[in-house]
N, C-alpha and C. Protein backbone atom coordinates (compact mmCIF):
# COMPACT_ATOMS: atom_id res chain seq x y z
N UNK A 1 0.84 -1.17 0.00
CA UNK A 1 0.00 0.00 0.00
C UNK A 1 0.88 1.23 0.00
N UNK A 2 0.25 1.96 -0.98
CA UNK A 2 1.35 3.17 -0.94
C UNK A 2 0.86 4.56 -0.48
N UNK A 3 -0.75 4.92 -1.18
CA UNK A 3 -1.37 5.72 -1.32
C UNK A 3 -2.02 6.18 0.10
N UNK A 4 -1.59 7.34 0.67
CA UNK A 4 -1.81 7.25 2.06
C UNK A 4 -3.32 7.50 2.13
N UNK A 5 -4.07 7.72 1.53
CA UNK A 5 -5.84 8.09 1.71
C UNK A 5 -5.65 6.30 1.51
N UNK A 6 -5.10 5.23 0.95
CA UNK A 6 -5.90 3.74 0.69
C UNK A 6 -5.46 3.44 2.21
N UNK A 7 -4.57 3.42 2.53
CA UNK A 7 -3.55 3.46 3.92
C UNK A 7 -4.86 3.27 5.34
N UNK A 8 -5.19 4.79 4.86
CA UNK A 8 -5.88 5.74 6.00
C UNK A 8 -7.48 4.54 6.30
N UNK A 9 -7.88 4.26 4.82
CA UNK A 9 -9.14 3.76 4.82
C UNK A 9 -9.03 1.99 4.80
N UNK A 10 -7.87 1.76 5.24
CA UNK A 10 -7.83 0.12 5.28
C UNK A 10 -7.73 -0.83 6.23
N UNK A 11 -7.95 -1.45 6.36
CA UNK A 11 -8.16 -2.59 8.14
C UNK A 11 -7.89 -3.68 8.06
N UNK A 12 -6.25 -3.20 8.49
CA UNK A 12 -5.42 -4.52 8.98
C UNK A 12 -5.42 -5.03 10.06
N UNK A 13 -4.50 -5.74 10.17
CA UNK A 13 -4.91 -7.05 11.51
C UNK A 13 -3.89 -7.84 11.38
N UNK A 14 -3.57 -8.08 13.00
CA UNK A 14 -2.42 -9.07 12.86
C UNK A 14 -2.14 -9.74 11.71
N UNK A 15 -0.78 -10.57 11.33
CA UNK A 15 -0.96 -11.60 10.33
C UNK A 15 -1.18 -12.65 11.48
N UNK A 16 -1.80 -13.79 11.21
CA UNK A 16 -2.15 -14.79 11.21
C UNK A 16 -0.88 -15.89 11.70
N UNK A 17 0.25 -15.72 11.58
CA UNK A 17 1.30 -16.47 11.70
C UNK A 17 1.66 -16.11 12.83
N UNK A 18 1.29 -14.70 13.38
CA UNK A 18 1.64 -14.32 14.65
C UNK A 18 0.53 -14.22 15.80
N UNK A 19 0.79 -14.10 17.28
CA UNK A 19 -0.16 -13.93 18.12
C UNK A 19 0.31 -12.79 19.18
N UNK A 20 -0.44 -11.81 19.35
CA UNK A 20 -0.39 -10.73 20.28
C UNK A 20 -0.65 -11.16 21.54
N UNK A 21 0.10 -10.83 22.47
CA UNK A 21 -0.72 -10.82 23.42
C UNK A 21 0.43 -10.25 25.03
N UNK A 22 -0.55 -9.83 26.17
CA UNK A 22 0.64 -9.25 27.20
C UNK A 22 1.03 -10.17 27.71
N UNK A 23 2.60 -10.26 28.21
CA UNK A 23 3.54 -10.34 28.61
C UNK A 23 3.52 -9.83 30.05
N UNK A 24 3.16 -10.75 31.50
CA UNK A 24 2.90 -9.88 32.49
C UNK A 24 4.36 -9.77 33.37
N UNK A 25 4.89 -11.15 32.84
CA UNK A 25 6.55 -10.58 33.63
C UNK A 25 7.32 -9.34 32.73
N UNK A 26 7.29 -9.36 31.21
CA UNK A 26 8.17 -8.28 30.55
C UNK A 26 7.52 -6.77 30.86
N UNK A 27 6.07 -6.87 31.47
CA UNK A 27 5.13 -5.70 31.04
C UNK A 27 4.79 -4.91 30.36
N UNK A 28 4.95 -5.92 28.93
CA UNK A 28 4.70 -5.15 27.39
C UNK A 28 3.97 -6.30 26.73
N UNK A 29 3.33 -5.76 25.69
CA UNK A 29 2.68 -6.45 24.45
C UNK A 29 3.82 -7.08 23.24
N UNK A 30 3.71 -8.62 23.56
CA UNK A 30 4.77 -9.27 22.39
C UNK A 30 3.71 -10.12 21.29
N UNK A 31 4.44 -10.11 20.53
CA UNK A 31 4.05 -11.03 18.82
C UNK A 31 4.35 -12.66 19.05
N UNK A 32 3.82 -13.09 19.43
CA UNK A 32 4.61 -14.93 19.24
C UNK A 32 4.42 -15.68 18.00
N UNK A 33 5.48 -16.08 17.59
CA UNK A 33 5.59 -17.04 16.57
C UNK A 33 6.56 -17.78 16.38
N UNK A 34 6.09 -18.92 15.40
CA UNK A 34 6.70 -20.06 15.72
C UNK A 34 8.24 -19.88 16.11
N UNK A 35 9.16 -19.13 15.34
CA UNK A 35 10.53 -19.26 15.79
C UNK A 35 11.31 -18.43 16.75
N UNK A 36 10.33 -17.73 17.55
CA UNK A 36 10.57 -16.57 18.38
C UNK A 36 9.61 -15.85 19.02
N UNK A 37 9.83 -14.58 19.38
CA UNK A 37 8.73 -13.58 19.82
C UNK A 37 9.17 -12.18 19.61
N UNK A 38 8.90 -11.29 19.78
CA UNK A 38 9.06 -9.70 19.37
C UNK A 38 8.45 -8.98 20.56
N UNK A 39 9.22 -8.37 21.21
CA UNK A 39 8.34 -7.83 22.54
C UNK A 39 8.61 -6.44 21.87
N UNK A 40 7.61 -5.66 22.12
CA UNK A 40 6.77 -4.37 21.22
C UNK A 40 7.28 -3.73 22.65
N UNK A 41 7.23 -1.75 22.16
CA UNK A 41 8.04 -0.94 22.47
C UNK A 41 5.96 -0.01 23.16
N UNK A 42 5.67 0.66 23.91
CA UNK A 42 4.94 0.66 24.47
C UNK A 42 3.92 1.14 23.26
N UNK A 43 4.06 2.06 22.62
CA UNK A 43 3.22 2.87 21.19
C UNK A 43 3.19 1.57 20.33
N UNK A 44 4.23 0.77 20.41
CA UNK A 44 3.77 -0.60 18.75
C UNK A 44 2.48 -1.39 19.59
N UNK A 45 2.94 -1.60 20.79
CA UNK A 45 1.96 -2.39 21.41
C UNK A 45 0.73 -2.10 20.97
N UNK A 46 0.53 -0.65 21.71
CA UNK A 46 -0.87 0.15 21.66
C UNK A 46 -1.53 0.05 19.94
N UNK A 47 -0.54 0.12 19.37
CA UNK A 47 -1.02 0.15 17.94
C UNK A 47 -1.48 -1.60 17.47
N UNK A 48 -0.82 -2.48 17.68
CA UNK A 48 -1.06 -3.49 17.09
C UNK A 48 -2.05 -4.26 18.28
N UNK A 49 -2.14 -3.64 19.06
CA UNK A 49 -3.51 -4.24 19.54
C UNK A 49 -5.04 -3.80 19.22
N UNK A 50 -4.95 -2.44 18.50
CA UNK A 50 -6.07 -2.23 18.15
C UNK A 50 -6.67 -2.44 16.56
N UNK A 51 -5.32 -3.41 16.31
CA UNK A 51 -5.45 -3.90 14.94
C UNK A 51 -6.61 -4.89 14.34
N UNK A 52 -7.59 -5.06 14.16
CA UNK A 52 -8.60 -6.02 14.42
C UNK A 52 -9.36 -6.76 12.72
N UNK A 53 -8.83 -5.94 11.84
CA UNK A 53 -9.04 -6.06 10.66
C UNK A 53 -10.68 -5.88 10.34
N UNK A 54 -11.01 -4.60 11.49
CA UNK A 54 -12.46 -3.73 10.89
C UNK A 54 -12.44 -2.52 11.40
N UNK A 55 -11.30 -1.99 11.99
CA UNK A 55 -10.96 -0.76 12.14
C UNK A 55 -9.93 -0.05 11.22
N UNK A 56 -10.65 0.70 10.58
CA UNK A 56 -9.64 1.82 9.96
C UNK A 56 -8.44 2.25 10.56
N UNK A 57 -7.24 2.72 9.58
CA UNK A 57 -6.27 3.30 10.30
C UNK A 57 -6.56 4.31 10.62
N UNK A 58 -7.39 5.04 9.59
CA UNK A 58 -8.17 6.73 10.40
C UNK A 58 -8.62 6.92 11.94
N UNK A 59 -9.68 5.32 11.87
CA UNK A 59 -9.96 5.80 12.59
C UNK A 59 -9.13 5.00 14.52
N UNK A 60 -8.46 4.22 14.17
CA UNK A 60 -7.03 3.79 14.69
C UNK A 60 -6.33 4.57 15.51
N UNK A 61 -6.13 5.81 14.46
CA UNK A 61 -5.39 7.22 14.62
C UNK A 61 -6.22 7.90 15.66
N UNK A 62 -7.49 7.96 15.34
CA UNK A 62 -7.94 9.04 16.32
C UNK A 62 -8.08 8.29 17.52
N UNK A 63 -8.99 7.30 17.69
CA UNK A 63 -9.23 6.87 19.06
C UNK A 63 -7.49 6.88 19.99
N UNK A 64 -6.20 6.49 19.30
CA UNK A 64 -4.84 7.00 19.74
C UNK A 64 -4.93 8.03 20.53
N UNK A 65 -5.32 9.06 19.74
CA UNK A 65 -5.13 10.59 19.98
C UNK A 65 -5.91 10.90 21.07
N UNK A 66 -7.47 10.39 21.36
CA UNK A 66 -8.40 10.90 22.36
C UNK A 66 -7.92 9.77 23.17
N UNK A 67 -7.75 8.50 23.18
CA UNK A 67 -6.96 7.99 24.61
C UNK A 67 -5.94 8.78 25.03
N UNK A 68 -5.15 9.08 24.18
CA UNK A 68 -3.87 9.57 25.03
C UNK A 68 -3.64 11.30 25.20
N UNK A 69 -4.57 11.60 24.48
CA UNK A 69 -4.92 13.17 24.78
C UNK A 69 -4.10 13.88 23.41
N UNK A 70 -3.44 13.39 22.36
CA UNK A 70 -2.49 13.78 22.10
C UNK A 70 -2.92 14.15 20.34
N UNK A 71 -2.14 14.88 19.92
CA UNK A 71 -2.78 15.42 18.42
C UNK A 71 -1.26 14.67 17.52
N UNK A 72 -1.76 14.61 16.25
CA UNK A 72 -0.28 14.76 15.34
C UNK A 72 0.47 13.04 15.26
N UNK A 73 -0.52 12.32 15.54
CA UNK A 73 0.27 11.00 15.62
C UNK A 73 -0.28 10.23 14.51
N UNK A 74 -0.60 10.71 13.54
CA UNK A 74 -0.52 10.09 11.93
C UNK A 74 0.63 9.64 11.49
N UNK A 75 1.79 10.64 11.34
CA UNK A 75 2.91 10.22 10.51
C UNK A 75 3.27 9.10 10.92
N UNK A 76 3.48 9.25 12.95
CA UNK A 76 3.66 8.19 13.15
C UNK A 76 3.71 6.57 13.46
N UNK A 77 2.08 6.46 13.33
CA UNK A 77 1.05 5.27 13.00
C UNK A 77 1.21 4.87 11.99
N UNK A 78 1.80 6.04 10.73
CA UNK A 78 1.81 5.06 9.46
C UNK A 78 3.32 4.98 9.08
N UNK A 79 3.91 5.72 9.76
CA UNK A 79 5.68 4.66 9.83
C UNK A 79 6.16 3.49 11.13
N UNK A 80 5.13 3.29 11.64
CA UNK A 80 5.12 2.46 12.15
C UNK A 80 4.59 1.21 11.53
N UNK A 81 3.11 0.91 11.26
CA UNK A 81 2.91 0.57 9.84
C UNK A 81 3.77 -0.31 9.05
N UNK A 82 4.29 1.07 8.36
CA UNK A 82 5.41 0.49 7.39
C UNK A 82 6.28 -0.23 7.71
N UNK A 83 6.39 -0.18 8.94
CA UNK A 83 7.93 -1.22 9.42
C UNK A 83 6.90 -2.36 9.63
N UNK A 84 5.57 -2.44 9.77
CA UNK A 84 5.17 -3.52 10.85
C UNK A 84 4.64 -4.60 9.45
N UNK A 85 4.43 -3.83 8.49
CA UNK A 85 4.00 -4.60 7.18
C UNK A 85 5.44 -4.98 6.62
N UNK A 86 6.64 -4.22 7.03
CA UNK A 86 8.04 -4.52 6.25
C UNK A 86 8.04 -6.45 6.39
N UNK A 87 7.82 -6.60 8.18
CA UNK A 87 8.14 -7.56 9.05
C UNK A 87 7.32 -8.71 9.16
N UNK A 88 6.10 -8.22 8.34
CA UNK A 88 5.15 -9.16 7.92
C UNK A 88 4.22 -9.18 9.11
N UNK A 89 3.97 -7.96 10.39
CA UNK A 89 3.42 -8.76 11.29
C UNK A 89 1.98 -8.22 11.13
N UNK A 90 1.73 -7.72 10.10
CA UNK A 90 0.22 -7.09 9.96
C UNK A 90 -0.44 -7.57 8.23
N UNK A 91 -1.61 -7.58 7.88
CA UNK A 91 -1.94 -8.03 6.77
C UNK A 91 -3.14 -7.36 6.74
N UNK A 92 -3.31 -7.06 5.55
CA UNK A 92 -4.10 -5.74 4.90
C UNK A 92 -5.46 -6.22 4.09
């Protein structure tokens, strides 16, 4: 996906090869799969848990913003994103 309006209007979701879920000794949100795990940085967490594959990234973005009070966190939802689709852990 390149086109950031297709981006904005699309609802991804974990991939399938991986499983989310918390981590109560690390106290973060990790990815498990078969040959490892990925323990997520506190914002990837937050993001790939609200990944559900019927929520928009739009609207992804905002509920972000009114949980955490905070404006301007587009760019970085969708370069986050990009790394998280680089890594295969999201599917569109």
């Amino acid at each position: 996906m390149n086109d950031v309006d297709d981006i904005l209007n699309s609802t991804p979701s974990v991939a399938s090869m991986f499983r989310l879920q918390w981590d109560e000794v690390q106290q973060s949100w990790v990815l498990l799969y078969p040959e490892g795990v990925v323990k997520l940085n506190g914002s990837a967490g937050e993001i790939m848990r609200r990944l559900n594959g019927e929520k928009t990234v739009a609207s992804l973005i905002a509920d972000l913003e009114t949980d955490f009070g905070a404006t301007g966190l587009q760019a970085d939802v969708l370069a986050f994103l990009d790394i998280a689709q680089q890594q295969s852990w999201v599917t569109w």
